[in-house]
Protein backbone atom coordinates (compact mmCIF):
# COMPACT_ATOMS: atom_id res chain seq x y z
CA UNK A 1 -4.33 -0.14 -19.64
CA UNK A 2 -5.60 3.63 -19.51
CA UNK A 3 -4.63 5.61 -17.36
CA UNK A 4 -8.56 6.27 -17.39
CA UNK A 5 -9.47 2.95 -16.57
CA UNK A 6 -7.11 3.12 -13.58
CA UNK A 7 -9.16 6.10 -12.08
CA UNK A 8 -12.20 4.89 -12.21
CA UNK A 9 -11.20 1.37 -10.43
CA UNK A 10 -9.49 3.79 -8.13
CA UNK A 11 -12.70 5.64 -7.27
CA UNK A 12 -14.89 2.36 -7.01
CA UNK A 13 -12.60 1.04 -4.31
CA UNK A 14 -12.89 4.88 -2.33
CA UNK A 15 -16.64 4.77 -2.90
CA UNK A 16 -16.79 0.70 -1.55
CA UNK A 17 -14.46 1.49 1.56
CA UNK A 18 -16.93 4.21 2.32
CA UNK A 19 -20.08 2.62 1.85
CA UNK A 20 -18.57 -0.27 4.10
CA UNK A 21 -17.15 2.33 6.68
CA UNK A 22 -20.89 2.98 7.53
CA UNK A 23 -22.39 -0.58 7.97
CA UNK A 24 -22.42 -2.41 11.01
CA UNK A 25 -19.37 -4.48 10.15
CA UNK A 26 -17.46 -1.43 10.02
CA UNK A 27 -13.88 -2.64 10.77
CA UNK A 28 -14.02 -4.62 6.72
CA UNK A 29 -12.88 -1.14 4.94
CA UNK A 30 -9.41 -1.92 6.36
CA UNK A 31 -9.46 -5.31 4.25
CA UNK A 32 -11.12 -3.64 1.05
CA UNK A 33 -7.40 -1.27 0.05
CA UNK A 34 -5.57 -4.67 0.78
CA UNK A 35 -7.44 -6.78 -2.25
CA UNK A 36 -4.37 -6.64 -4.64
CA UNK A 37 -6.19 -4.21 -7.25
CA UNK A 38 -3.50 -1.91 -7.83
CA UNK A 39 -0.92 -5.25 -7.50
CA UNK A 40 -2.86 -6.82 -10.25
CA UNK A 41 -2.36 -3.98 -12.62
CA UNK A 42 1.20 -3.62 -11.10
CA UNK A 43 2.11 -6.59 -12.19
CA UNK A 44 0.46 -7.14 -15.11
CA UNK A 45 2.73 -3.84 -16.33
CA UNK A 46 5.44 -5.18 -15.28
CA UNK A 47 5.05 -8.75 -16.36
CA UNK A 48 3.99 -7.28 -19.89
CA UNK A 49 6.67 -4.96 -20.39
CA UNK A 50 10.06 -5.95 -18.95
CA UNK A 51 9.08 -9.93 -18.58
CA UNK A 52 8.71 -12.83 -16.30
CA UNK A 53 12.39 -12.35 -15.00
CA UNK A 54 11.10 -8.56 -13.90
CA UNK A 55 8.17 -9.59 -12.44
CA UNK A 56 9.79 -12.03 -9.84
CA UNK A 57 11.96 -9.51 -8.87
CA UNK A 58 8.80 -7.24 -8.32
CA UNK A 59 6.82 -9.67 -6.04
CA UNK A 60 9.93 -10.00 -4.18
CA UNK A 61 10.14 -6.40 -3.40
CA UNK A 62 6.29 -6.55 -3.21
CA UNK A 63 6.83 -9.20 -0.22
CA UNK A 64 9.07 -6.55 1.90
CA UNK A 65 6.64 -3.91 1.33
CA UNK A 66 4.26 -5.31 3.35
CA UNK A 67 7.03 -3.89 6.16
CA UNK A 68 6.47 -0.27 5.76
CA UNK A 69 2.57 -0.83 6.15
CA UNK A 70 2.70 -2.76 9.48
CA UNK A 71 5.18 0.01 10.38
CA UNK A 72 2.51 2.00 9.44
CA UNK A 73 -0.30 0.32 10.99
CA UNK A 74 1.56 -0.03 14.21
CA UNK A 75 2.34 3.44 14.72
CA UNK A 76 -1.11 4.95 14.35
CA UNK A 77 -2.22 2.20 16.47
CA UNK A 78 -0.16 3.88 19.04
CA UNK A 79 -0.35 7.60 17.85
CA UNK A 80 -4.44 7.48 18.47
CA UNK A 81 -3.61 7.19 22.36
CA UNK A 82 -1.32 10.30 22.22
CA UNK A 83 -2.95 12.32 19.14
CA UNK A 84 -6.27 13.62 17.22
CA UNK A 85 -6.75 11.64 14.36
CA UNK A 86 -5.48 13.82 11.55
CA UNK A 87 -2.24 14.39 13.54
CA UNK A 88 -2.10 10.65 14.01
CA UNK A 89 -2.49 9.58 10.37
CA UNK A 90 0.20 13.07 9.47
CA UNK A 91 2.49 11.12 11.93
CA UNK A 92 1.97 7.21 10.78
CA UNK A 93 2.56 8.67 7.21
CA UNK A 94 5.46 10.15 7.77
CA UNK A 95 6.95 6.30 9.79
CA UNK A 96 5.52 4.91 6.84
CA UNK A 97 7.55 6.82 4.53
CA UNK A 98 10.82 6.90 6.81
CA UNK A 99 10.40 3.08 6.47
CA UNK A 100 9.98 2.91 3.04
CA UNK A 101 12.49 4.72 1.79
CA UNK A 102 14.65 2.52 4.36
CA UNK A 103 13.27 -0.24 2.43
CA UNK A 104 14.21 1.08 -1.00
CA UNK A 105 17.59 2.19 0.23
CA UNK A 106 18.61 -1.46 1.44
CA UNK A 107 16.79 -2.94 -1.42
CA UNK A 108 18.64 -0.65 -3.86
CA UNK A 109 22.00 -1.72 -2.08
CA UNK A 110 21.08 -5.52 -2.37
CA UNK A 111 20.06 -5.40 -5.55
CA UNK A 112 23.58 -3.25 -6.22
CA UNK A 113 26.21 -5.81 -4.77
């Protein structure tokens, strides 16, 4: 798949999460980056080039992901009591990434032994 093709499905899901940000029903834009549209091309990639075997492995690793982004959306639940926004999302980024590279680390050691 291009790597064009991959931008512009990239910018259609940042110009849908904005034009839903502004309707009544608001709150939907934090559904709309959870449809699986970078998954799908993810693991089609995967599944194409390194096989079914692979693949597994990835929606395995996929599954513990979802860790880092409650980690995520817990802490800037929290941080918007204590914070202005942009200081909020700085700070639930950097959990986020604490926690995945947590992730990868045990992963990596699993995977190892």
């Amino acid at each position: 798949m291009s790597l064009f093709i991959k931008a512009v499905i990239g910018a259609g899901i940042v110009i849908l999460i904005s034009l839903i940000a502004k309707t009544r029903n608001y709150y939907i834009a934090g559904l709309v980056p959870l449809f699986p549209t970078f998954a799908l091309i993810a693991h089609y990639i995967v599944g194409n080039e390194r096989g079914i075997e692979a693949l597994r492995t990835t929606l395995i690793f996929s599954m513990w992901s979802i860790v880092p982004y409650l980690v995520y959306l817990i802490t800037l639940y929290g941080f918007t009591f204590m914070m202005r926004l942009p200081q909020a999302l700085f700070a639930a980024v950097v959990c986020w990434s604490i926690s995945a590279a947590l992730l990868i680390k045990v992963w990596t050691w699993y995977q190892a032994g």
